[in-house]
C-alpha atoms as a PDB file:
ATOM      1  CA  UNK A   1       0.000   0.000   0.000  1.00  0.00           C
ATOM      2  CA  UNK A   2       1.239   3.320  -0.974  1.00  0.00           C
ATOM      3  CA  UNK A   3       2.554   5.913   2.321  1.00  0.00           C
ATOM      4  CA  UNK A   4      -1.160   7.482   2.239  1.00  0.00           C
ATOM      5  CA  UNK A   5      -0.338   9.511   5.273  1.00  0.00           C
ATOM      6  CA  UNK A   6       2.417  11.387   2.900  1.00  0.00           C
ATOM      7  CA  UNK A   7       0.627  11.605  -0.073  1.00  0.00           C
ATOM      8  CA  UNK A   8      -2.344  13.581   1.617  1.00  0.00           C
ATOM      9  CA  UNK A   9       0.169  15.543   3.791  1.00  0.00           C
ATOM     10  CA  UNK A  10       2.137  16.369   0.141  1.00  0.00           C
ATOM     11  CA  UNK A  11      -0.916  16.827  -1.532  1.00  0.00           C
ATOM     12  CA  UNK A  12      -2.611  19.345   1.158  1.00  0.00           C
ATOM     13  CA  UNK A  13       0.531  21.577   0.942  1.00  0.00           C
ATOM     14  CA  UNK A  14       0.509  21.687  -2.253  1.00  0.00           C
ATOM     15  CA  UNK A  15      -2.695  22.942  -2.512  1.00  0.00           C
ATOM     16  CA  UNK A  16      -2.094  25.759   0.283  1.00  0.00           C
ATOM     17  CA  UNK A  17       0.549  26.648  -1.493  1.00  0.00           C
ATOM     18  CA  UNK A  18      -1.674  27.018  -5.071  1.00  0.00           C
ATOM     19  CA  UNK A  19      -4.258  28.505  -3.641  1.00  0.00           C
ATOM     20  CA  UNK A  20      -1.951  30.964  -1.672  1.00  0.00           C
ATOM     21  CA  UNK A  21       0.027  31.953  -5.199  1.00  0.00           C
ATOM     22  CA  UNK A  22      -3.061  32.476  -6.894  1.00  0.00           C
ATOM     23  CA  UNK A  23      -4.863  34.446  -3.797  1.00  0.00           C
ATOM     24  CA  UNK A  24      -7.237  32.418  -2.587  1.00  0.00           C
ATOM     25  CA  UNK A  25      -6.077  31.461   0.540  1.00  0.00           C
ATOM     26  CA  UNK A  26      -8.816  31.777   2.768  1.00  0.00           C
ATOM     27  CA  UNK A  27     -11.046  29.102   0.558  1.00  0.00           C
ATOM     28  CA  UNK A  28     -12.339  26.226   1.707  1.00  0.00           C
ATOM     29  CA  UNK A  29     -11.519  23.479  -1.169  1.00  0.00           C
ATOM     30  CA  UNK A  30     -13.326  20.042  -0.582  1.00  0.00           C
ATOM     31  CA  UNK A  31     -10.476  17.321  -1.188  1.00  0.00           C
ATOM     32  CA  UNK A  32     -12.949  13.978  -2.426  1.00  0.00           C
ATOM     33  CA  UNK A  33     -10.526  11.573  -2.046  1.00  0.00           C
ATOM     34  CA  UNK A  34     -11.750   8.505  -5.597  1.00  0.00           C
ATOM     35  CA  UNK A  35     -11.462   5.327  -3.830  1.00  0.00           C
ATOM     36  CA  UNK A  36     -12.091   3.593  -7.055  1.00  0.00           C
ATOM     37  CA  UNK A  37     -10.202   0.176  -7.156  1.00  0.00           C
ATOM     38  CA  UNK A  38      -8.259   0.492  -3.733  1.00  0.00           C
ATOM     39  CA  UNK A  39      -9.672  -1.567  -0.760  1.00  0.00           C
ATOM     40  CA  UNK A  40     -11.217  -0.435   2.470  1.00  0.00           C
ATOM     41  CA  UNK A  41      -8.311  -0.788   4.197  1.00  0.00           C
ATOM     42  CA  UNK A  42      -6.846   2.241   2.258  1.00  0.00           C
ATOM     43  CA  UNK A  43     -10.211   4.253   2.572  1.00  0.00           C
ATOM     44  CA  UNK A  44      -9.802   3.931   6.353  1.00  0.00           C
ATOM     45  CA  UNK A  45      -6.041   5.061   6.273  1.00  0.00           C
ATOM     46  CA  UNK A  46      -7.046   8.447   4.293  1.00  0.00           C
ATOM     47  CA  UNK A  47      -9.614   9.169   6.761  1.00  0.00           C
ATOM     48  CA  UNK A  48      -7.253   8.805   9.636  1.00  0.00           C
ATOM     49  CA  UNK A  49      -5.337  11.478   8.329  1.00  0.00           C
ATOM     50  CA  UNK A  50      -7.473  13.919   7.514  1.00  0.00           C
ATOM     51  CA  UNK A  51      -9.361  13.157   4.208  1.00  0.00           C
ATOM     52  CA  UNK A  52     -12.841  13.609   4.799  1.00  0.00           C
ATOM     53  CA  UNK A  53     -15.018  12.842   1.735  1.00  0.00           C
ATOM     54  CA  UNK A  54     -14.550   9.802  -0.514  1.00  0.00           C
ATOM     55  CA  UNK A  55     -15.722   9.103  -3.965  1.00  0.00           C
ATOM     56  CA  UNK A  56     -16.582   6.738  -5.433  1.00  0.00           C
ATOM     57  CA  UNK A  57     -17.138   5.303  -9.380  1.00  0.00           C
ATOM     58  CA  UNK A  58     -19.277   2.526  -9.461  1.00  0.00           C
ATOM     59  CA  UNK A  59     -22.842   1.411  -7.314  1.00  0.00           C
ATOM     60  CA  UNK A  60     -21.629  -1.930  -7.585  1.00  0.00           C
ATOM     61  CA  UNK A  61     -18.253  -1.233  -5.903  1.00  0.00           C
ATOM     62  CA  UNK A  62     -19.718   1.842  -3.305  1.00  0.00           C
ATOM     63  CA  UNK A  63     -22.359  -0.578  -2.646  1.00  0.00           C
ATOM     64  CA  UNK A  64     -19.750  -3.471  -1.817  1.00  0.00           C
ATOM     65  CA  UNK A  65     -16.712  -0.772   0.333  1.00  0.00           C
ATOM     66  CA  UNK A  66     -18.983   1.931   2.188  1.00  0.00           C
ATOM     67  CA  UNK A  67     -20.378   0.150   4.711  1.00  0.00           C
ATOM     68  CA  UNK A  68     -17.443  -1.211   5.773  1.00  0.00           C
ATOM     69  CA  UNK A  69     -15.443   1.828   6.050  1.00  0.00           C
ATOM     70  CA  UNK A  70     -14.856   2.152   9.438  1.00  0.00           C
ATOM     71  CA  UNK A  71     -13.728   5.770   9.978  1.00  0.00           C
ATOM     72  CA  UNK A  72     -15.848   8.696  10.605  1.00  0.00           C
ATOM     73  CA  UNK A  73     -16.278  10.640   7.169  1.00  0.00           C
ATOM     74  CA  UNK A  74     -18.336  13.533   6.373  1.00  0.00           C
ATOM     75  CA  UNK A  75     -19.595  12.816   3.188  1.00  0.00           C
ATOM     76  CA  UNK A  76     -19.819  10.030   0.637  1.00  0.00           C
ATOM     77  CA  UNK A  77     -19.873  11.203  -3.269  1.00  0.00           C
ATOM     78  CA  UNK A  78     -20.879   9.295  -6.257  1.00  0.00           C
ATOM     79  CA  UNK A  79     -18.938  10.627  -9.009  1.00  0.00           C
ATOM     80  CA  UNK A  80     -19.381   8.302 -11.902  1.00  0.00           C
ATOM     81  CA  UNK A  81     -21.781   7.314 -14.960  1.00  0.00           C
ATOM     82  CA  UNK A  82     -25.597   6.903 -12.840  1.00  0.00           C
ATOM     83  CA  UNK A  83     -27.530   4.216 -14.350  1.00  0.00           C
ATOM     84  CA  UNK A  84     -31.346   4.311 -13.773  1.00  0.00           C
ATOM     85  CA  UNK A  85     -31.683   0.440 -12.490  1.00  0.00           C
ATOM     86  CA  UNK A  86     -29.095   1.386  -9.968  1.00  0.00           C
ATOM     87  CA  UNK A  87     -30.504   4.549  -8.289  1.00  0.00           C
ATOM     88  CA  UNK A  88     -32.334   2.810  -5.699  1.00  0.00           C
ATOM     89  CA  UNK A  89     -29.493   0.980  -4.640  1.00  0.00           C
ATOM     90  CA  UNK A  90     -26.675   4.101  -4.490  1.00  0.00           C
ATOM     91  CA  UNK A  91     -29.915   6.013  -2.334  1.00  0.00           C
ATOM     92  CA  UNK A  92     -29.386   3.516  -0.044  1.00  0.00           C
ATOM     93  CA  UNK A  93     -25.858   4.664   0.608  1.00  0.00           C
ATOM     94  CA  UNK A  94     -27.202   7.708   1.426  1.00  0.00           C
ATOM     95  CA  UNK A  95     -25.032  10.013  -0.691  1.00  0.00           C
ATOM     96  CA  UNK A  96     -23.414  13.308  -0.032  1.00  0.00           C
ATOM     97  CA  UNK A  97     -23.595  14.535  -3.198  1.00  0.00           C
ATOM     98  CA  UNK A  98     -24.271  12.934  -6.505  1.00  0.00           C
ATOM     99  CA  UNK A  99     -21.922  14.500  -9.479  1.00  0.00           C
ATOM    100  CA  UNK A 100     -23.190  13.059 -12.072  1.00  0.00           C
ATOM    101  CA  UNK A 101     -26.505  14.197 -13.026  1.00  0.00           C
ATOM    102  CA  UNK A 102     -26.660  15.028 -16.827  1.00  0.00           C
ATOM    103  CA  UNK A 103     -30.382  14.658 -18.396  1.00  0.00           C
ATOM    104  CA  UNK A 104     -33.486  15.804 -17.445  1.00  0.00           C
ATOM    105  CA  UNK A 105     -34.911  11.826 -17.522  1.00  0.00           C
ATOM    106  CA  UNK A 106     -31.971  10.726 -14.771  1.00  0.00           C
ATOM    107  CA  UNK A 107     -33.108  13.415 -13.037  1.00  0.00           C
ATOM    108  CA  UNK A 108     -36.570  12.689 -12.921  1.00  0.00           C
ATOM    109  CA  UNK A 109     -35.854   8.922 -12.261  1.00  0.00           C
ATOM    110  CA  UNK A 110     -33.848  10.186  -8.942  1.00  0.00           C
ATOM    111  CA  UNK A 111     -36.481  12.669  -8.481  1.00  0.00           C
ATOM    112  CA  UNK A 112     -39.587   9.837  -8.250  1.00  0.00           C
ATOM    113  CA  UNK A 113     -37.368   7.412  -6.397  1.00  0.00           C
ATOM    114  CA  UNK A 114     -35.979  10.037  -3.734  1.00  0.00           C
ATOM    115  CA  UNK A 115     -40.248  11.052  -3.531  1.00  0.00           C
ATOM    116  CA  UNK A 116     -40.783   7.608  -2.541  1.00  0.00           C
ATOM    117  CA  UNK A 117     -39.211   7.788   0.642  1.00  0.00           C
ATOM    118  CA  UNK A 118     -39.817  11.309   1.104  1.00  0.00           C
ATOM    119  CA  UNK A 119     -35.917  12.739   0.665  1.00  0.00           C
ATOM    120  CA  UNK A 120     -34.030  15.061  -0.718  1.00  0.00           C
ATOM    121  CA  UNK A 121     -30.383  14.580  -2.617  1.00  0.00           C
ATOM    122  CA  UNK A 122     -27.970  17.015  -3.125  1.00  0.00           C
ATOM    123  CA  UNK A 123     -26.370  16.687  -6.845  1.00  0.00           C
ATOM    124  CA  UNK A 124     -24.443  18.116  -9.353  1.00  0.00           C
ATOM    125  CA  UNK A 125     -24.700  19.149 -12.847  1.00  0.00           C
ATOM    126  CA  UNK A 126     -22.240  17.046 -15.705  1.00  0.00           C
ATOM    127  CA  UNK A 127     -21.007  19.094 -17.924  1.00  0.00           C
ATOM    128  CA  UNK A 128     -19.599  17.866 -21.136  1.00  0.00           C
ATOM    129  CA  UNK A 129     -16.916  20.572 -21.852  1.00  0.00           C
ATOM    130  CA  UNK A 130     -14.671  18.760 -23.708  1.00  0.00           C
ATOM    131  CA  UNK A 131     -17.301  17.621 -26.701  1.00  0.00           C
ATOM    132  CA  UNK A 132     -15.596  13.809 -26.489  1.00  0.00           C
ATOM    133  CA  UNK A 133     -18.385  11.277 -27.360  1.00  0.00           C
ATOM    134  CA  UNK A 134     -16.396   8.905 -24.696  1.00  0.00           C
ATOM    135  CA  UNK A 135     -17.562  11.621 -21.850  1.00  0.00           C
ATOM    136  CA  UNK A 136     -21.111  11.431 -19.711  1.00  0.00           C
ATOM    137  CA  UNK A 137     -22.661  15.437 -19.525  1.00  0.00           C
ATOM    138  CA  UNK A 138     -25.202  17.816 -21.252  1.00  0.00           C
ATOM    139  CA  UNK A 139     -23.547  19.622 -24.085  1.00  0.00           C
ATOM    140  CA  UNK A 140     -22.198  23.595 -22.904  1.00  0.00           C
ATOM    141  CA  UNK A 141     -24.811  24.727 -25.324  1.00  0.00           C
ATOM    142  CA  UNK A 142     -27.482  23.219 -23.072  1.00  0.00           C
ATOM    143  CA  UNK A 143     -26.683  23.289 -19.472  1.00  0.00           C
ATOM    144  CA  UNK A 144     -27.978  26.218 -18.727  1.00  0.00           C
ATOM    145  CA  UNK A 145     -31.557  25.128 -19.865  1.00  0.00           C
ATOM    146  CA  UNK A 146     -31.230  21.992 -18.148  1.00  0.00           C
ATOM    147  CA  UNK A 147     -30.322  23.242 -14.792  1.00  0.00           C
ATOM    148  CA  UNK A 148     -33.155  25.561 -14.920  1.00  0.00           C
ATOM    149  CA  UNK A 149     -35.728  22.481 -15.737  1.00  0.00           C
ATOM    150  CA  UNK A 150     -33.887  20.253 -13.250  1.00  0.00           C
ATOM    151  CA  UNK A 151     -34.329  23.129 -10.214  1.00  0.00           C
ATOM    152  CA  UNK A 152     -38.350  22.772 -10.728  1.00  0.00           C
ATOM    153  CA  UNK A 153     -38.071  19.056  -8.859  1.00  0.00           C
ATOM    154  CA  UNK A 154     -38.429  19.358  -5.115  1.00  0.00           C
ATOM    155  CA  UNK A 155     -36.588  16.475  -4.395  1.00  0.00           C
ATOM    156  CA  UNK A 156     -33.567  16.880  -5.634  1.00  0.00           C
ATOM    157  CA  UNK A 157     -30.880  20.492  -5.208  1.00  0.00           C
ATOM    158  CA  UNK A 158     -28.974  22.103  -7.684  1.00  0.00           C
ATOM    159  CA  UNK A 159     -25.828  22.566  -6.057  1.00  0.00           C
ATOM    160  CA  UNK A 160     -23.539  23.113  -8.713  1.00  0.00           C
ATOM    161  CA  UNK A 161     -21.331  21.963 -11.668  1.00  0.00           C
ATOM    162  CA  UNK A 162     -18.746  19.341 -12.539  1.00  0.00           C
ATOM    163  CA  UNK A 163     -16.998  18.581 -15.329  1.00  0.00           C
ATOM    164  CA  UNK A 164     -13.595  16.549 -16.581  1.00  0.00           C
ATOM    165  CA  UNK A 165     -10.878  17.394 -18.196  1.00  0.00           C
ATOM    166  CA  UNK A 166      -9.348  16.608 -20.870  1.00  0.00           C
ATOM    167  CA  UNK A 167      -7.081  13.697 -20.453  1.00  0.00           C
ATOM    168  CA  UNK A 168      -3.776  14.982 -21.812  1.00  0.00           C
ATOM    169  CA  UNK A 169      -0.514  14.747 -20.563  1.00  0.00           C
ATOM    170  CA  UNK A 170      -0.205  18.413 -20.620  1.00  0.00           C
ATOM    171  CA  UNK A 171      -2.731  19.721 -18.252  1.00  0.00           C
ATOM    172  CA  UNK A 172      -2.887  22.953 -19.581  1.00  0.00           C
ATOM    173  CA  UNK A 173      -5.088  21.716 -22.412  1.00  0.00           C
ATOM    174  CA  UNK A 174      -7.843  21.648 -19.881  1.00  0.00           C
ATOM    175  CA  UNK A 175      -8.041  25.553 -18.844  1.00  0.00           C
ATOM    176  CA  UNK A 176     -10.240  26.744 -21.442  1.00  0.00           C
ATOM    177  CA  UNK A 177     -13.023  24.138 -20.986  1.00  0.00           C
ATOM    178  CA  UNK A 178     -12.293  24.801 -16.843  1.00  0.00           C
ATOM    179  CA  UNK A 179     -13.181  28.133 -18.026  1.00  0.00           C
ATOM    180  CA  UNK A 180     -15.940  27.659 -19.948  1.00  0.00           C
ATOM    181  CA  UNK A 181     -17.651  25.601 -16.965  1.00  0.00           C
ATOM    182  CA  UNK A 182     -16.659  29.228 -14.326  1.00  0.00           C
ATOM    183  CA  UNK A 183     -18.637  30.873 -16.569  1.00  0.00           C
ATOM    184  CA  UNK A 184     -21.408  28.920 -16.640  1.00  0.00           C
ATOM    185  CA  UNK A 185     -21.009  28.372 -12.666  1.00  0.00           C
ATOM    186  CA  UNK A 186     -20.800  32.358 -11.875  1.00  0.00           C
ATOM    187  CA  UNK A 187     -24.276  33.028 -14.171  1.00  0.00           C
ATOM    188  CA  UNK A 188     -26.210  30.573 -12.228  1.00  0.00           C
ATOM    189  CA  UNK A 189     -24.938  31.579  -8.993  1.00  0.00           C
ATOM    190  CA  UNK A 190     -25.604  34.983  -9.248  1.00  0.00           C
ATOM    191  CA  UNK A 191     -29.444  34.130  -9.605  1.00  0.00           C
ATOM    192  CA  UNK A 192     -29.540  31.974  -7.001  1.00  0.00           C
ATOM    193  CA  UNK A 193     -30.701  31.779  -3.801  1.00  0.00           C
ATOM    194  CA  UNK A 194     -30.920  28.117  -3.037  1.00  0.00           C
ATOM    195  CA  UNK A 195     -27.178  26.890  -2.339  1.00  0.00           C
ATOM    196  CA  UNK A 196     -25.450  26.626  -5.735  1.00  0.00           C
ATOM    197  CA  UNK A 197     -22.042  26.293  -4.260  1.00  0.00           C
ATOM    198  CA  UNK A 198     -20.273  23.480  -5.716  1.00  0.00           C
ATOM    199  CA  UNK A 199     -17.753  23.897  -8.778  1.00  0.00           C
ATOM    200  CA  UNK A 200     -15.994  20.261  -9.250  1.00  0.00           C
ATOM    201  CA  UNK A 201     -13.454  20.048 -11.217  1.00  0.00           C
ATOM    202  CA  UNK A 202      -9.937  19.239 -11.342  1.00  0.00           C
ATOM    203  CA  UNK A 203      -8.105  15.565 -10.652  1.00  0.00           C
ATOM    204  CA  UNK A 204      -4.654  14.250 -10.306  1.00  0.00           C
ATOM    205  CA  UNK A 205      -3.272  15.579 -13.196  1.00  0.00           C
ATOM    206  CA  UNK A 206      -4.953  18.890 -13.885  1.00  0.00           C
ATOM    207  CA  UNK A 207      -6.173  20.233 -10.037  1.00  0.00           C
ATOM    208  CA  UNK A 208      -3.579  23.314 -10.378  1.00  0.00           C
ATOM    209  CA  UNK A 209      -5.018  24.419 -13.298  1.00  0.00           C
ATOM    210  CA  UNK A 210      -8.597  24.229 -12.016  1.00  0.00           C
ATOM    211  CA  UNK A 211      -7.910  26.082  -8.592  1.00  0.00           C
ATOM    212  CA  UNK A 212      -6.454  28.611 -10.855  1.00  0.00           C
ATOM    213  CA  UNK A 213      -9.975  28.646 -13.236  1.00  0.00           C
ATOM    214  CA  UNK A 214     -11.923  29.113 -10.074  1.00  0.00           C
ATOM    215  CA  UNK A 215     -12.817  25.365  -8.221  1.00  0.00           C
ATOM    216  CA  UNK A 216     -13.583  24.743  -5.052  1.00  0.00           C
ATOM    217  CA  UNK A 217     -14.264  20.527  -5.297  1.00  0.00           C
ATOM    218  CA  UNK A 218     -11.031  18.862  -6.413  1.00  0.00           C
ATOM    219  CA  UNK A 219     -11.762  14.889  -7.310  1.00  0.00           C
ATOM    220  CA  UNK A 220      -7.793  13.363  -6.138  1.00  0.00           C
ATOM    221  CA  UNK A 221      -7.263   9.248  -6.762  1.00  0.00           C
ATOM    222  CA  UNK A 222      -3.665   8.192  -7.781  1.00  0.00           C
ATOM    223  CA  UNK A 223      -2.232  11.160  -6.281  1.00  0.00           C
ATOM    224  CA  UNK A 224      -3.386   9.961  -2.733  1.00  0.00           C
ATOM    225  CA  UNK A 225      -4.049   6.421  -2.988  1.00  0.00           C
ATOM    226  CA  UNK A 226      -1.392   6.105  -5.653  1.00  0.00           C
ATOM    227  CA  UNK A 227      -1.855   3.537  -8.994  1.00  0.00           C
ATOM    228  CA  UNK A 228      -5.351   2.082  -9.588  1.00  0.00           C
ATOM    229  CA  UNK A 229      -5.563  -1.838  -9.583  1.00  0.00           C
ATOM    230  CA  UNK A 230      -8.178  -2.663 -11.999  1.00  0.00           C
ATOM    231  CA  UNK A 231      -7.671  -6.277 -11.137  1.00  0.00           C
ATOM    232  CA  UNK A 232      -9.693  -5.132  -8.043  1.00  0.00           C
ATOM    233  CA  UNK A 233     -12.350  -3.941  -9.860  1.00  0.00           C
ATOM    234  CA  UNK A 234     -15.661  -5.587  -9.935  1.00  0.00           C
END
């Protein structure tokens, strides 16, 4: 197992250090630390030393590590593809936040299904930036609409944006479309009044460049838990 304990303490300098170059100093950034792949055992050890929100890929895999994650955490986050046959099961999991919302019919799905239990869910807004077919998200063109349909479910708050990158080996590549989703981000937040708070974006390879394009939600893997294992994955 990779020195966890190092790689947060590293990692949590480094940003201090970013956010202090570029000004921002006194924000709060929420570190989710993507568990994908790495055991419990490793989830645990992150939380002992001072990561306090996870993330997580996959229902299957949340459904199969988060309850036996034995150290307090503040917040569990769903951060992958949502498929409607497995809402039900991630509710029960009782999410954080849910970054992956990216149609109107998901949303409705979660809607009916939290309005059977009377809840509420925090989520996110996917935004494709990037244009790559590969990528979940509504198109930049149409987020805006969607948000604004979205908001009109009571079961379910608008808390902000996320987007990826776009996987290059020079991170830079990923500033305009970081951009692109701060403007978006700023717009809706200055007509609301309901919490829209959230800006994820930014992972191992490109988090400078979004704490300089405004985030406040970095999504950190391999830079904490080091490689991914996909032999692991189920």
């Amino acid at each position: 197992m990779q020195n966890i304990q190092s790689n947060i303490d590293n990692l949590k300098a480094e940003i201090s250090a970013e956010l202090k170059r570029i000004g921002r100093e006194n924000e709060e950034i929420t570190l989710v630390a993507v568990s994908k792949t790495h055991p419990v055992d490793a989830i645990d050890e992150a939380l002992k030393h001072g990561i306090k929100h996870i993330g997580e890929n996959k229902v299957q895999e949340a459904m199969r590590k988060v309850p036996m994650i034995s150290q307090a955490l503040e917040g569990f986050h769903f951060i992958g593809r949502l498929q409607t046959n497995k809402i039900n099961q991630l509710l029960t999991l009782k999410p954080f936040l849910i970054h992956s919302i990216d149609s109107f019919y998901l949303a409705e799905k979660l809607h009916r299904a939290l309005g059977r239990t009377n809840r509420t869910q925090d989520i996110l807004i996917q935004v494709n930036t990037t244009g790559e077919t590969q990528k979940n998200g509504v198109d930049f063109e149409n987020a805006e609409k969607l948000i604004k349909r979205i908001a009109g479910f009571s079961c379910l708050r608008v808390r902000g944006l996320m987007t990826i990158g776009m996987m290059d080996p020079d991170p830079e590549v990923s500033r305009k479309y970081f951009k692109q989703l701060k403007s978006i981000y700023d717009k809706v937040r200055a007509d609301d009044t309901q919490g829209f708070d959230y800006l994820s974006m930014g992972m191992s390879h490109d988090w400078k460049i979004a704490l300089e394009e405004g985030s406040n939600m970095l999504r950190i893997g391999s830079a904490i838990f080091g490689a991914r294992d996909y032999q692991e994955e189920r």
